[in-house]
C-alpha atoms as a PDB file:
ATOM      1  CA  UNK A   1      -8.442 -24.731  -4.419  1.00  0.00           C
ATOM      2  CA  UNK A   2     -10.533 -21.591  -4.696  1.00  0.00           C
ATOM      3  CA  UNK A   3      -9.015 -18.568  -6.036  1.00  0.00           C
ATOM      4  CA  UNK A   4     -10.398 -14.961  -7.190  1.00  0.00           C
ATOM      5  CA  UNK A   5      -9.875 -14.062 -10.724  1.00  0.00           C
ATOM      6  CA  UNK A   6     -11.450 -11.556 -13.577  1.00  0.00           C
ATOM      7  CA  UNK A   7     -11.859 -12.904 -17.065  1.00  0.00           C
ATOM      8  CA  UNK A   8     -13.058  -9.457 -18.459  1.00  0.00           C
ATOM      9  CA  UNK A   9     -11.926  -5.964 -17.096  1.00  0.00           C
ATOM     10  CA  UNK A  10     -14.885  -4.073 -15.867  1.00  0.00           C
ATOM     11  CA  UNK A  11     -16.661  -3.380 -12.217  1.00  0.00           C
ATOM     12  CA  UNK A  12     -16.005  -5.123  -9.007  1.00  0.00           C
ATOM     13  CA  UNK A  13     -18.982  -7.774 -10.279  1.00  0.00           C
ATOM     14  CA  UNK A  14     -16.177  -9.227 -12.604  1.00  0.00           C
ATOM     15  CA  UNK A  15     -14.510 -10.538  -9.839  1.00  0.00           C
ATOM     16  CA  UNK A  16     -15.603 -14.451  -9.151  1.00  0.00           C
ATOM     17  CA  UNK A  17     -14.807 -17.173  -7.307  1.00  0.00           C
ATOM     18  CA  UNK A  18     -13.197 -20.183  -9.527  1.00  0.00           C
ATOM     19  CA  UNK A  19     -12.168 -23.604  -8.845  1.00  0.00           C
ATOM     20  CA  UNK A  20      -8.345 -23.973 -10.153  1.00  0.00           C
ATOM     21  CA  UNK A  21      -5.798 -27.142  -9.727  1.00  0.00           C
ATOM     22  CA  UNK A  22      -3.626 -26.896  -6.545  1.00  0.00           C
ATOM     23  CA  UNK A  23      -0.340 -25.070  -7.077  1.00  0.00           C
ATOM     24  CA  UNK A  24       2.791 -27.287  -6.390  1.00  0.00           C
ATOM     25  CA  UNK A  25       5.944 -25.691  -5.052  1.00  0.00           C
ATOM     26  CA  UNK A  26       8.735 -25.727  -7.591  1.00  0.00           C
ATOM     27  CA  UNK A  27      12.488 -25.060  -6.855  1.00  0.00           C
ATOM     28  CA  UNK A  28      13.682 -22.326  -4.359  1.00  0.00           C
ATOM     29  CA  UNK A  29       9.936 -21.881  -3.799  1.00  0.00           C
ATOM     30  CA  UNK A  30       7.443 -22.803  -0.796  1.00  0.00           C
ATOM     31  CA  UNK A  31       3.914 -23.370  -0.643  1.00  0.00           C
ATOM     32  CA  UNK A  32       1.552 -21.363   1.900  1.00  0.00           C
ATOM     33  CA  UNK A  33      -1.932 -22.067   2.859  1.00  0.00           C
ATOM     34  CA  UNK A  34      -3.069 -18.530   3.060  1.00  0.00           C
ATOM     35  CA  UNK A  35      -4.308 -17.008   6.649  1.00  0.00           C
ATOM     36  CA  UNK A  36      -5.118 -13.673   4.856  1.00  0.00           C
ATOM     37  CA  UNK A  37      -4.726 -11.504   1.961  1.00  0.00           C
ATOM     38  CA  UNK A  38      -3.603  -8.202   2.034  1.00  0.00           C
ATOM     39  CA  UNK A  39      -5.579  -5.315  -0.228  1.00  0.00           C
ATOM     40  CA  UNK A  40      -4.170  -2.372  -1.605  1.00  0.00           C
ATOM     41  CA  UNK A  41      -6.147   0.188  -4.201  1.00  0.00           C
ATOM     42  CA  UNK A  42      -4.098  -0.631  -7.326  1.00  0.00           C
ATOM     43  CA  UNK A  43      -6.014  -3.915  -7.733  1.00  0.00           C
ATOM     44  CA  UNK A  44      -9.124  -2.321  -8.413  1.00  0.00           C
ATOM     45  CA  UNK A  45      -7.204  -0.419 -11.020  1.00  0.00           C
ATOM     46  CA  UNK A  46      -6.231  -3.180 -12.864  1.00  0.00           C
ATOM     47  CA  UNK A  47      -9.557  -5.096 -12.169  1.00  0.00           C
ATOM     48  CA  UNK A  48     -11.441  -2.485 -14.332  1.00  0.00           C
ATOM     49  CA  UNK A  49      -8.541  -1.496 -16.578  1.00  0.00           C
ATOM     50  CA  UNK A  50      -7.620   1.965 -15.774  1.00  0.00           C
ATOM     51  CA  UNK A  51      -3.841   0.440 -15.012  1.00  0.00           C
ATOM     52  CA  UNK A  52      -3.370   0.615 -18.687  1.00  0.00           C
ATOM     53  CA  UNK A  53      -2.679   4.120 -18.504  1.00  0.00           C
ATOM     54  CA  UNK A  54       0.755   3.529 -17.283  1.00  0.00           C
ATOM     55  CA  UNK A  55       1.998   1.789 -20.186  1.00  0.00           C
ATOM     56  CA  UNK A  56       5.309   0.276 -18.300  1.00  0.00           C
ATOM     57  CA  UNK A  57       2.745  -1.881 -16.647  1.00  0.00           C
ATOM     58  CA  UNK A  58       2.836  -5.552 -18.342  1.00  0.00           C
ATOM     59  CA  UNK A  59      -0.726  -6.322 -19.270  1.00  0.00           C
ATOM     60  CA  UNK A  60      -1.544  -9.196 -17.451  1.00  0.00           C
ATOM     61  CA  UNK A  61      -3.144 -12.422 -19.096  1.00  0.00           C
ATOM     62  CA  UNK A  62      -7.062 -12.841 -18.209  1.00  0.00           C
ATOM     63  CA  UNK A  63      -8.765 -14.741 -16.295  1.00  0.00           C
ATOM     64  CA  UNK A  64      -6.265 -12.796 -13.812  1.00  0.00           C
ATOM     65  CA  UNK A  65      -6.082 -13.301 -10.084  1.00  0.00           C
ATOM     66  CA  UNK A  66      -5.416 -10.216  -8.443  1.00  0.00           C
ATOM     67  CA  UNK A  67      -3.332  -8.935  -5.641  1.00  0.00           C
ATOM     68  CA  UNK A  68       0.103 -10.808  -4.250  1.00  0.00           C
ATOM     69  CA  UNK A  69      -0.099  -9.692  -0.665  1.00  0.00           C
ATOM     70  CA  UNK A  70      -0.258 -13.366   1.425  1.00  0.00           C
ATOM     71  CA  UNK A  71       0.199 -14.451   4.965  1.00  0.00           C
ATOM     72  CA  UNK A  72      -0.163 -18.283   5.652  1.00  0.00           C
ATOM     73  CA  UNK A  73       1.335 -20.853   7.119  1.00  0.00           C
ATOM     74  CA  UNK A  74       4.608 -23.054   4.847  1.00  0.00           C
ATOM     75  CA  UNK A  75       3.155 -26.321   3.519  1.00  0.00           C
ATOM     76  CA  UNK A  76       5.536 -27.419   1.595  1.00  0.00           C
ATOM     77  CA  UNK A  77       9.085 -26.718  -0.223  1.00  0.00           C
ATOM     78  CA  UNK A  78      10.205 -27.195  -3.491  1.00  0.00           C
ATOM     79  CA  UNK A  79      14.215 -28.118  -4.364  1.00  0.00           C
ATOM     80  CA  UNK A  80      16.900 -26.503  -2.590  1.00  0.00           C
ATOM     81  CA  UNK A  81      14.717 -25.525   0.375  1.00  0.00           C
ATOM     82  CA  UNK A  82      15.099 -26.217   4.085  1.00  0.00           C
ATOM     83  CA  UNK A  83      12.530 -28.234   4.978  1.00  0.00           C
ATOM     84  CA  UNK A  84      12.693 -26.013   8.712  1.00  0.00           C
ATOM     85  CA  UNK A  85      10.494 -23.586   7.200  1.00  0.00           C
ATOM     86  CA  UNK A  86       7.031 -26.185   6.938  1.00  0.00           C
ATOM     87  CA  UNK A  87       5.093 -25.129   9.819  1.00  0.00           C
ATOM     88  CA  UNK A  88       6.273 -21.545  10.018  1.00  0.00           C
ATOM     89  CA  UNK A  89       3.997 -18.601   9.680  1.00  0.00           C
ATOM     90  CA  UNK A  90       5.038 -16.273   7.328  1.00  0.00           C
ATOM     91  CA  UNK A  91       4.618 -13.090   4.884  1.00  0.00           C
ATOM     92  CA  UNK A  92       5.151 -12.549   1.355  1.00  0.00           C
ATOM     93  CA  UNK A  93       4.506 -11.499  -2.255  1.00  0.00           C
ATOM     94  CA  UNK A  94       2.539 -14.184  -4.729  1.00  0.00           C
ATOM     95  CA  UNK A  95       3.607 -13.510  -7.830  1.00  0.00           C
ATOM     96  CA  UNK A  96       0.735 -15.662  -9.849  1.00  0.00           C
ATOM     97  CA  UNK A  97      -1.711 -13.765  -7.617  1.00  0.00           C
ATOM     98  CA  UNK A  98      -2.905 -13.336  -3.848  1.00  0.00           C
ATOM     99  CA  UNK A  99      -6.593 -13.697  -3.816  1.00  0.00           C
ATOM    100  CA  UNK A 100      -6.400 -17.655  -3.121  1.00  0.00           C
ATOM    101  CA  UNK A 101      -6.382 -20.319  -0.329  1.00  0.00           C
ATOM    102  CA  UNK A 102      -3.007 -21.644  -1.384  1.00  0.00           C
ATOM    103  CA  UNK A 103      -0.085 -19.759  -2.780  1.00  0.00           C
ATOM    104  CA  UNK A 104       3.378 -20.259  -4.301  1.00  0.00           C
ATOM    105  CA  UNK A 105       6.119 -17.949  -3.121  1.00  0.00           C
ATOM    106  CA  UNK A 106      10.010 -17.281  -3.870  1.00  0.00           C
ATOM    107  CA  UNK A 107      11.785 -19.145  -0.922  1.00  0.00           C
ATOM    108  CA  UNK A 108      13.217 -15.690  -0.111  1.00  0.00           C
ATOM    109  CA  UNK A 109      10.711 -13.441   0.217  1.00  0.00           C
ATOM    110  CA  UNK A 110       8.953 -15.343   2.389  1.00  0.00           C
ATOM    111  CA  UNK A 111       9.692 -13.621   5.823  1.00  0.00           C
ATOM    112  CA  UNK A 112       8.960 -15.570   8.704  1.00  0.00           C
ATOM    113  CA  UNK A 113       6.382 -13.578  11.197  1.00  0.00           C
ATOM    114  CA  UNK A 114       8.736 -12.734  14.559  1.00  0.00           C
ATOM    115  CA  UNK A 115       6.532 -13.338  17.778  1.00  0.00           C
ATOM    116  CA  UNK A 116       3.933 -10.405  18.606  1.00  0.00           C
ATOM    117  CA  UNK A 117       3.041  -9.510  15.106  1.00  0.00           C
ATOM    118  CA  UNK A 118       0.210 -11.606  14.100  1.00  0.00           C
ATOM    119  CA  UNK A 119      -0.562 -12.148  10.033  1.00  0.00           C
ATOM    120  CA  UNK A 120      -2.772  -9.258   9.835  1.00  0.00           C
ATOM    121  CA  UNK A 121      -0.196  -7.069  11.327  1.00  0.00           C
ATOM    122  CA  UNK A 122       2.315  -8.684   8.977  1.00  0.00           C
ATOM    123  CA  UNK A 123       0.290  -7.915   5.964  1.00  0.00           C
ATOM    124  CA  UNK A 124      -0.135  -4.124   6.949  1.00  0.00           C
ATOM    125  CA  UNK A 125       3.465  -3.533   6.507  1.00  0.00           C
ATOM    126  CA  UNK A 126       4.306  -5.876   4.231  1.00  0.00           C
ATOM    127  CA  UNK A 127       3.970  -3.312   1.475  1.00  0.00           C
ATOM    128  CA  UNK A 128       2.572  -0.350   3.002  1.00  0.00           C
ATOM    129  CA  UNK A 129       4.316  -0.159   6.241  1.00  0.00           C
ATOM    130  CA  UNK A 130       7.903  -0.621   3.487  1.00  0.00           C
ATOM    131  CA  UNK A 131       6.394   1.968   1.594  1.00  0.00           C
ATOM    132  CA  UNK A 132       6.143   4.539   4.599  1.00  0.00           C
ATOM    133  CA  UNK A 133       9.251   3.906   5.489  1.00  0.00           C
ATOM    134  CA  UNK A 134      10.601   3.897   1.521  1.00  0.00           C
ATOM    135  CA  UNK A 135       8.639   7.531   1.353  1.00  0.00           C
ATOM    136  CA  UNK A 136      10.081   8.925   4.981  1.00  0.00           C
ATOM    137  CA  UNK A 137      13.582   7.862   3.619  1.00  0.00           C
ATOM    138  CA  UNK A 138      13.138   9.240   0.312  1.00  0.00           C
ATOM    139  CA  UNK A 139      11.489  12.357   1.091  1.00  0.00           C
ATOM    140  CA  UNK A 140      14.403  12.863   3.757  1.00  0.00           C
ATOM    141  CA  UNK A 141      12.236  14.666   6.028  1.00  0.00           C
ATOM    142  CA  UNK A 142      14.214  17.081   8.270  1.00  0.00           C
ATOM    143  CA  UNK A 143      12.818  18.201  11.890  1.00  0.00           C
ATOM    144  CA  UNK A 144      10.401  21.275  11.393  1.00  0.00           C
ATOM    145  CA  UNK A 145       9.504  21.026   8.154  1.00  0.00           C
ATOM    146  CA  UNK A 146       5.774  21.141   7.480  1.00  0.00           C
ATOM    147  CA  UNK A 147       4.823  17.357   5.758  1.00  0.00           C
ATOM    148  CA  UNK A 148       1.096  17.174   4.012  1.00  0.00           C
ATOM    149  CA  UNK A 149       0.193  13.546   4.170  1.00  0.00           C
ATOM    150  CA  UNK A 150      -2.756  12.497   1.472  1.00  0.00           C
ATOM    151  CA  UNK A 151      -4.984   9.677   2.587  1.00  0.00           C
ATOM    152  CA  UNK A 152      -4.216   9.939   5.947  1.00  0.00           C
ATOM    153  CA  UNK A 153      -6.135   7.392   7.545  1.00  0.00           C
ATOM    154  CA  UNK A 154      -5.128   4.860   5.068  1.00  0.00           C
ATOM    155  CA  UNK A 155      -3.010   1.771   5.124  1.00  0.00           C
ATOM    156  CA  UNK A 156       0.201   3.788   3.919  1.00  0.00           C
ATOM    157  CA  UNK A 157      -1.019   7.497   5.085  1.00  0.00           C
ATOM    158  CA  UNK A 158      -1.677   6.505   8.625  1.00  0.00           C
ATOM    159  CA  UNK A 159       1.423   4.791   9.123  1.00  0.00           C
ATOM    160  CA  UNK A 160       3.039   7.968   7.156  1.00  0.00           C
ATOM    161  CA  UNK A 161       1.444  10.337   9.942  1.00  0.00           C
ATOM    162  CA  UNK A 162       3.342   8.275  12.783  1.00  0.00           C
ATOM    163  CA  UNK A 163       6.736   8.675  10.690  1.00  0.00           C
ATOM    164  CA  UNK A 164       6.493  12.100  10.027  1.00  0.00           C
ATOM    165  CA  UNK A 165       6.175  13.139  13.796  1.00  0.00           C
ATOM    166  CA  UNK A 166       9.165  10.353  14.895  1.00  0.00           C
ATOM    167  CA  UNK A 167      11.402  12.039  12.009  1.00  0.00           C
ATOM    168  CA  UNK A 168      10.312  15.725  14.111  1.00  0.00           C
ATOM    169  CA  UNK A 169       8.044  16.883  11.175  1.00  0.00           C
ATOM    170  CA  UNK A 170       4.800  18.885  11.207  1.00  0.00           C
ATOM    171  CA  UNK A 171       2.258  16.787   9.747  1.00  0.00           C
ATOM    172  CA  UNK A 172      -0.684  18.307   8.119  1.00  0.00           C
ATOM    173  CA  UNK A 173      -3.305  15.129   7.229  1.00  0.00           C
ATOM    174  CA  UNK A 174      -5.350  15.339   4.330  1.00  0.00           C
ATOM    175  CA  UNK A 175      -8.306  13.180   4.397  1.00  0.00           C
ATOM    176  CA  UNK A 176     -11.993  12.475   3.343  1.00  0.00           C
ATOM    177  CA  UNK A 177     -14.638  12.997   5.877  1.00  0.00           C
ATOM    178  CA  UNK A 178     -14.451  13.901   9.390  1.00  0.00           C
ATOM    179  CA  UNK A 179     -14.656  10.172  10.530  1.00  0.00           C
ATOM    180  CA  UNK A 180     -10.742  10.017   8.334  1.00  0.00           C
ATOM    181  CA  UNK A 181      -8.948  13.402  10.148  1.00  0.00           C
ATOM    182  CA  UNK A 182     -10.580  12.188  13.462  1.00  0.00           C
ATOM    183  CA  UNK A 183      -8.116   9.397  13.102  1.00  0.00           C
ATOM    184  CA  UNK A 184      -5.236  11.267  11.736  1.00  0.00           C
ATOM    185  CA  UNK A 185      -4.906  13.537  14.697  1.00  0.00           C
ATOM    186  CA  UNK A 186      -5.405  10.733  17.052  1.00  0.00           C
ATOM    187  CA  UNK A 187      -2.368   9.091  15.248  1.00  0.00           C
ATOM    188  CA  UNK A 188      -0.490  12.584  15.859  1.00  0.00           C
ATOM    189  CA  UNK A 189      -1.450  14.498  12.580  1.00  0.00           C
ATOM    190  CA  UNK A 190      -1.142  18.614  13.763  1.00  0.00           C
ATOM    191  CA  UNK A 191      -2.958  19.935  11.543  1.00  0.00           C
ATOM    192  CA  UNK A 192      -5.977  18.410   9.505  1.00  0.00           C
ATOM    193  CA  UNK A 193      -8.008  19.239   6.041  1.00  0.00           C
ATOM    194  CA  UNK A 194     -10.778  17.382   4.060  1.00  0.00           C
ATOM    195  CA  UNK A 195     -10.098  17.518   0.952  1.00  0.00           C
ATOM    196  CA  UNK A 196     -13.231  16.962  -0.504  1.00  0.00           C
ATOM    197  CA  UNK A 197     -13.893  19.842   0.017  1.00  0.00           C
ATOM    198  CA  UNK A 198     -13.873  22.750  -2.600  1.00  0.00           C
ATOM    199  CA  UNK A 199     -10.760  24.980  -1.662  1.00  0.00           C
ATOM    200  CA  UNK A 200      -9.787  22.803   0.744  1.00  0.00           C
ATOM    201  CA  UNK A 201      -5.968  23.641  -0.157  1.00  0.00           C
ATOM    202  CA  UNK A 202      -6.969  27.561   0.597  1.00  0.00           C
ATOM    203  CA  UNK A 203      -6.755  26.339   3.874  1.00  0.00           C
ATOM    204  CA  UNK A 204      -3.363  25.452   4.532  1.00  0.00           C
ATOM    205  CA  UNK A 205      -0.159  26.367   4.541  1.00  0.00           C
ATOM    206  CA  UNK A 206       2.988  25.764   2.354  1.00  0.00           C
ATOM    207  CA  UNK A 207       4.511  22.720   3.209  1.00  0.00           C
ATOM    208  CA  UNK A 208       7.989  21.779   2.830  1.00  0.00           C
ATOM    209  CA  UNK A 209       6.957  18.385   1.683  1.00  0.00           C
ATOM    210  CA  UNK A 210       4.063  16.456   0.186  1.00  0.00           C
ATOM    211  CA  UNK A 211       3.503  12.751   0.396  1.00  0.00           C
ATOM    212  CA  UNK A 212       0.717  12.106  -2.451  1.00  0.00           C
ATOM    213  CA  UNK A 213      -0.688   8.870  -3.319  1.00  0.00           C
ATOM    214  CA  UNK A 214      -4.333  10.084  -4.453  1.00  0.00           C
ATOM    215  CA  UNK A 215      -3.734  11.697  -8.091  1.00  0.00           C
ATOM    216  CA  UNK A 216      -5.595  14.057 -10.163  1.00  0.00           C
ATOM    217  CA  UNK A 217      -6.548  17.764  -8.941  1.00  0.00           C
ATOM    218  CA  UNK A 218      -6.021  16.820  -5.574  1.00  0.00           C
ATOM    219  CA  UNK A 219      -1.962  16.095  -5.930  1.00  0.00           C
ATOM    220  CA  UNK A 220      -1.586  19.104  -8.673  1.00  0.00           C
ATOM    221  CA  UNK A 221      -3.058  21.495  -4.895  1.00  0.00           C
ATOM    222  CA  UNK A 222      -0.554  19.549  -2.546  1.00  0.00           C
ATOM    223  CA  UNK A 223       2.013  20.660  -5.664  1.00  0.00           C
ATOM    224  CA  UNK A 224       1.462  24.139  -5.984  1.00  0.00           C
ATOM    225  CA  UNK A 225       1.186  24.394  -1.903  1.00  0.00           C
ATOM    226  CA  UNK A 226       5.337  23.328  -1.971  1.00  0.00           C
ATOM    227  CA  UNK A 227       7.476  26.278  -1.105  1.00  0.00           C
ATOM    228  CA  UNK A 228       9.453  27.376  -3.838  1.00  0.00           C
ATOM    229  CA  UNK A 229      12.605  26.259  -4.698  1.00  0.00           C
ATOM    230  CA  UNK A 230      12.867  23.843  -1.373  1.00  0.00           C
ATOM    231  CA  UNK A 231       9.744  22.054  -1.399  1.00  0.00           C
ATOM    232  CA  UNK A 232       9.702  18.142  -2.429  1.00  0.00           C
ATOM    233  CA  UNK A 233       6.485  15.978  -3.839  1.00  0.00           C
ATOM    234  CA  UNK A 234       7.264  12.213  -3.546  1.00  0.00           C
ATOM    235  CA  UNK A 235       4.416  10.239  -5.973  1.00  0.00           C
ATOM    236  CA  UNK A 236       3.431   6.806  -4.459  1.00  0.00           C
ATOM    237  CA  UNK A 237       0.095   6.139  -6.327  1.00  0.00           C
ATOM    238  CA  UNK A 238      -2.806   7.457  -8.278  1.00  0.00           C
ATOM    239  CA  UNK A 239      -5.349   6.132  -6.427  1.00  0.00           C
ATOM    240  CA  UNK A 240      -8.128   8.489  -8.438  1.00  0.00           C
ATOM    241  CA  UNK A 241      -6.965   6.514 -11.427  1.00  0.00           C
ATOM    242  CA  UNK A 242      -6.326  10.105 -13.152  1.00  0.00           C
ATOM    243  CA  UNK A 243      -2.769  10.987 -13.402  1.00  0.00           C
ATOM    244  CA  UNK A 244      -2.042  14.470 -11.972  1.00  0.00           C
ATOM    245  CA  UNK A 245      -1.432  17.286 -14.512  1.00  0.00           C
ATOM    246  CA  UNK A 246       2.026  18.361 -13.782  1.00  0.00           C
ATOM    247  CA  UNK A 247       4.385  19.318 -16.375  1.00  0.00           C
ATOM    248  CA  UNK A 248       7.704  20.085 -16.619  1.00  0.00           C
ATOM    249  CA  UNK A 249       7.623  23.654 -17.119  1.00  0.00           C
ATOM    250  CA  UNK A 250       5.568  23.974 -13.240  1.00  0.00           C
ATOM    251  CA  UNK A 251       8.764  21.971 -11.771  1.00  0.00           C
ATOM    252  CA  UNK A 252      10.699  24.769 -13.285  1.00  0.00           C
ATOM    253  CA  UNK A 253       8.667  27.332 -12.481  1.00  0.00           C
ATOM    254  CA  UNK A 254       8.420  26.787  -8.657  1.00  0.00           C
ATOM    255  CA  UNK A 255      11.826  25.092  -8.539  1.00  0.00           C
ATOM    256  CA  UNK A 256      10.475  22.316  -6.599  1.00  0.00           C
ATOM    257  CA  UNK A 257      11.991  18.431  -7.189  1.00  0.00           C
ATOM    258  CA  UNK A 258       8.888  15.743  -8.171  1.00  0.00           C
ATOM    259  CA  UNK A 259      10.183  12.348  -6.943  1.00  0.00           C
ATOM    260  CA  UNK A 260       8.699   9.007  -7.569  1.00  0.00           C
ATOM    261  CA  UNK A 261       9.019   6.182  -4.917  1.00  0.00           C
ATOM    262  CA  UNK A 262      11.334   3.396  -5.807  1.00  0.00           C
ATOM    263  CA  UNK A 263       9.896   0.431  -7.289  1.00  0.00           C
ATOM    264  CA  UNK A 264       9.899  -2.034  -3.960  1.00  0.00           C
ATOM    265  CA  UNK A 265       9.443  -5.115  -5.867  1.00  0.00           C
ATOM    266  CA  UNK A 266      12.679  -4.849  -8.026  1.00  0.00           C
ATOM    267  CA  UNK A 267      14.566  -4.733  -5.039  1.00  0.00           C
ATOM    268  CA  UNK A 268      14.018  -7.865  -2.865  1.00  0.00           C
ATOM    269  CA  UNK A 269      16.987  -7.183  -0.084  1.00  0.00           C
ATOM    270  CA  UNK A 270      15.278  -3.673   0.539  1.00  0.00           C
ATOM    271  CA  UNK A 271      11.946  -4.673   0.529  1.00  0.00           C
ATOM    272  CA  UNK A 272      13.132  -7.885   3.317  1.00  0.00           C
ATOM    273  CA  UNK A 273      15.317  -5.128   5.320  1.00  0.00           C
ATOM    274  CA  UNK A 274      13.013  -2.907   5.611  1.00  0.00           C
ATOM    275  CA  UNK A 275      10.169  -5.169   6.477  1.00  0.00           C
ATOM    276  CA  UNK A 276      12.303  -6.031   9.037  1.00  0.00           C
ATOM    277  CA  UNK A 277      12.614  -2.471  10.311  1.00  0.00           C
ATOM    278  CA  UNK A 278       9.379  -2.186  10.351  1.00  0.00           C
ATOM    279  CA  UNK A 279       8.478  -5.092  12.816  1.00  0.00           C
ATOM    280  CA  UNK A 280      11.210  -3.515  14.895  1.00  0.00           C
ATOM    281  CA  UNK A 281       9.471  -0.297  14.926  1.00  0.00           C
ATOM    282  CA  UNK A 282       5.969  -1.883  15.276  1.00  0.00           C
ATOM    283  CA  UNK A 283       7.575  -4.227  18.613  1.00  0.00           C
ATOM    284  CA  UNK A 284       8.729  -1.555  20.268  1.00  0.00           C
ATOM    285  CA  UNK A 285       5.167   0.591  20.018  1.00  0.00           C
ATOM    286  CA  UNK A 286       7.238   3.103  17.689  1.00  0.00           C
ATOM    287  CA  UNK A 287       4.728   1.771  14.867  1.00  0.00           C
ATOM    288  CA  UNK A 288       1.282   0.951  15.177  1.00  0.00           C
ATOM    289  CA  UNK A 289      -0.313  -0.332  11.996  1.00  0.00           C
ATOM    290  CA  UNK A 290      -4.041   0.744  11.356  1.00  0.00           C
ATOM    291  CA  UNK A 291      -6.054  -2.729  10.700  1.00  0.00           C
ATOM    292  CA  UNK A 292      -9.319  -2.364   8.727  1.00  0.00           C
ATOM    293  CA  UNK A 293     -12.403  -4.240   7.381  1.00  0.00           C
ATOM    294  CA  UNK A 294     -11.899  -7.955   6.130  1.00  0.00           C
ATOM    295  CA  UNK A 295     -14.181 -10.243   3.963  1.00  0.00           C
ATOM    296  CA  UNK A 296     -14.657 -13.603   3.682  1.00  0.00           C
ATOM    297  CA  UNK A 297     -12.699 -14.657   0.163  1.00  0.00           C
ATOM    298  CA  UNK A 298     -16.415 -14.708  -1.798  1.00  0.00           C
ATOM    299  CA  UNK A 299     -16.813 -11.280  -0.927  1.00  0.00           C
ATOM    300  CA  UNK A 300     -14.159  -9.732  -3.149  1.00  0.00           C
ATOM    301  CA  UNK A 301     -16.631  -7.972  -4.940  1.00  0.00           C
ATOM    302  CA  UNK A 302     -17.957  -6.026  -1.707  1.00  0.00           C
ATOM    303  CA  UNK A 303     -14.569  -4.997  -0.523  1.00  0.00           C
ATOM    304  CA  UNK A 304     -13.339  -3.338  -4.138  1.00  0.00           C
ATOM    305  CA  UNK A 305     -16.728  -1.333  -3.697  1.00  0.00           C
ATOM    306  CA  UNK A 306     -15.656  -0.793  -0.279  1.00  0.00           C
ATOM    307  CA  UNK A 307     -12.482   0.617  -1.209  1.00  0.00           C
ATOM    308  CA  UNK A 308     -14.129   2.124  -4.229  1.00  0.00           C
ATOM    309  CA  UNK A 309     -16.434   4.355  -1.994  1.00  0.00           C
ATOM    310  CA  UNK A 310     -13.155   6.203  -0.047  1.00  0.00           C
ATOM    311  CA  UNK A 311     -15.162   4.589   3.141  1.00  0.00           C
ATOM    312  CA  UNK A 312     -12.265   2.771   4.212  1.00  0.00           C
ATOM    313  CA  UNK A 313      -9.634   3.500   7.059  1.00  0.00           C
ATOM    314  CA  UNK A 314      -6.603   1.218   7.550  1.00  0.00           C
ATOM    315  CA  UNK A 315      -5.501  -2.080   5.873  1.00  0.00           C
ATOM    316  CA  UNK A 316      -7.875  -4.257   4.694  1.00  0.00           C
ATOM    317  CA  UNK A 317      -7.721  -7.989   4.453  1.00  0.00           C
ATOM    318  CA  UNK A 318      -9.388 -11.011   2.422  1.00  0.00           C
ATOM    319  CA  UNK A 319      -9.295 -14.324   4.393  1.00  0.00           C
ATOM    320  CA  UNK A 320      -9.735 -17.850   2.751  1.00  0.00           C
END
């Protein structure tokens, strides 16, 4: 089969297409011929090495195939499987990599797709549509309080935007680009701000919560915009690949709490029930996931400079 992999850490141009042996599926495992891969920023961190910086990141063994984000159709089983599954479409985590046109996955994390959500819908809240609803949970946002949203027209921000105003919240999207907030406020953002621009934090009020997933200066203005002693930042992701200069001694100062998101994949009954919710939501028209750009599997290269350049909007997709 044909799979994506790195041999070297460096720009997107590392990234080729290899020829590798088929994978077989071993026990309490299936085997998917992939429909489409899901994308998400952190790959181009570890593609060019900046991942290193959070050292309880395993360093993984080059040539690496990236990603782990798969939708396909079941194959095959391996021991102690139900055969019932060959033929189904489904959605799930690779754990030997994503970027392929066949994939091995655990048995049970491979979550069959329920009727009206196609792969591509799958795939958008397979992690990020979990992590929206992981961040509205653990932010425990409370009707009328004011809820700045980074990345906002994302794959995790715009679904973010949607949660924010079903959980009653005042959501104030920050974005890049006027093409970004457009979106946001169709999506039901009240309030919008580009934040490349200088200042940009000037312009808006305290919040009661921030939802930051971009990193550097940009999270250390949605921190100091927290009202004291109530406000909450929730850290999903350093998307600038610069961790955000926060110390201990601001947390105390502004007696604000700095929460991290939970770590999804250590906790496969969460990550399946909430996927779950999230189909529910996404059914009913509660939920509508943003779908973005997809390449052809050669093109790898072109969408990490893609999502390189912040010209993105929604979830974007590989297909085999």
């Amino acid at each position: 089969m044909r799979a994506v992999r790195f041999h070297e850490y460096g720009g997107p141009d590392v990234l080729q297409l290899d020829e590798v042996p088929d994978p077989v599926a071993g026990p309490d495992e299936v085997l998917v011929e992939v429909t489409a891969v899901g994308l998400n920023y952190g790959e181009t961190l570890q593609r060019s090495g900046a991942a290193e910086q959070f050292d309880w990141l395993p360093r993984p063994e080059l040539p690496k195939v990236p990603g782990y984000e798969v939708a396909g159709v079941v194959r095959a089983v391996g021991d102690g499987v139900s055969a019932d599954l060959v033929g189904k479409a489904v959605v799930g985590m690779a754990p030997h990599g994503g970027y392929v046109e066949l994939a091995v996955l655990p048995a049970a994390g491979a979550i069959e797709l329920p009727e009206g959500i196609d792969p591509r819908q799958g795939l958008a809240l397979l992690v990020q549509g979990v992590s929206a609803l992981a961040l509205a949970e653990t932010a425990a946002i409370r009707p009328g309080e004011r809820v700045l949203v980074e990345a906002a027209a994302g794959g995790v921000g715009s679904l973010l935007v949607q949660l924010v105003r079903r959980a009653g919240g005042t959501v104030v999207a920050a974005a890049r680009g006027s093409e970004k907030l457009a979106i946001a406020k169709e999506l039901g953002a009240d309030e919008v701000v580009d934040y490349g621009e200088a200042d940009w934090s000037s312009r808006v009020a305290p919040v009661d919560v921030a939802l930051s997933s971009v990193g550097g200066q940009i999270t250390r203005d949605a921190f100091e915009l927290l009202r004291d002693n109530t406000g909450r930042l929730v850290l999903y992701g350093v998307a600038s690949g610069v961790l955000p200069d926060i110390t201990p001694l601001d947390v105390f100062r502004k007696g604000v709490a700095l929460i991290g998101l939970r770590h999804l994949g250590s906790d496969p009954e969460y990550l399946v029930r909430t996927l779950r919710e999230a189909f529910t939501l996404t059914l009913s028209g509660e939920l509508v996931p943003q779908l973005g750009q997809s390449w052809p599997l050669s093109q790898a290269a072109d969408a990490h400079r893609a999502f390189e350049s912040r010209s993105t909007t929604g979830k974007l997709f590989l297909v085999p």
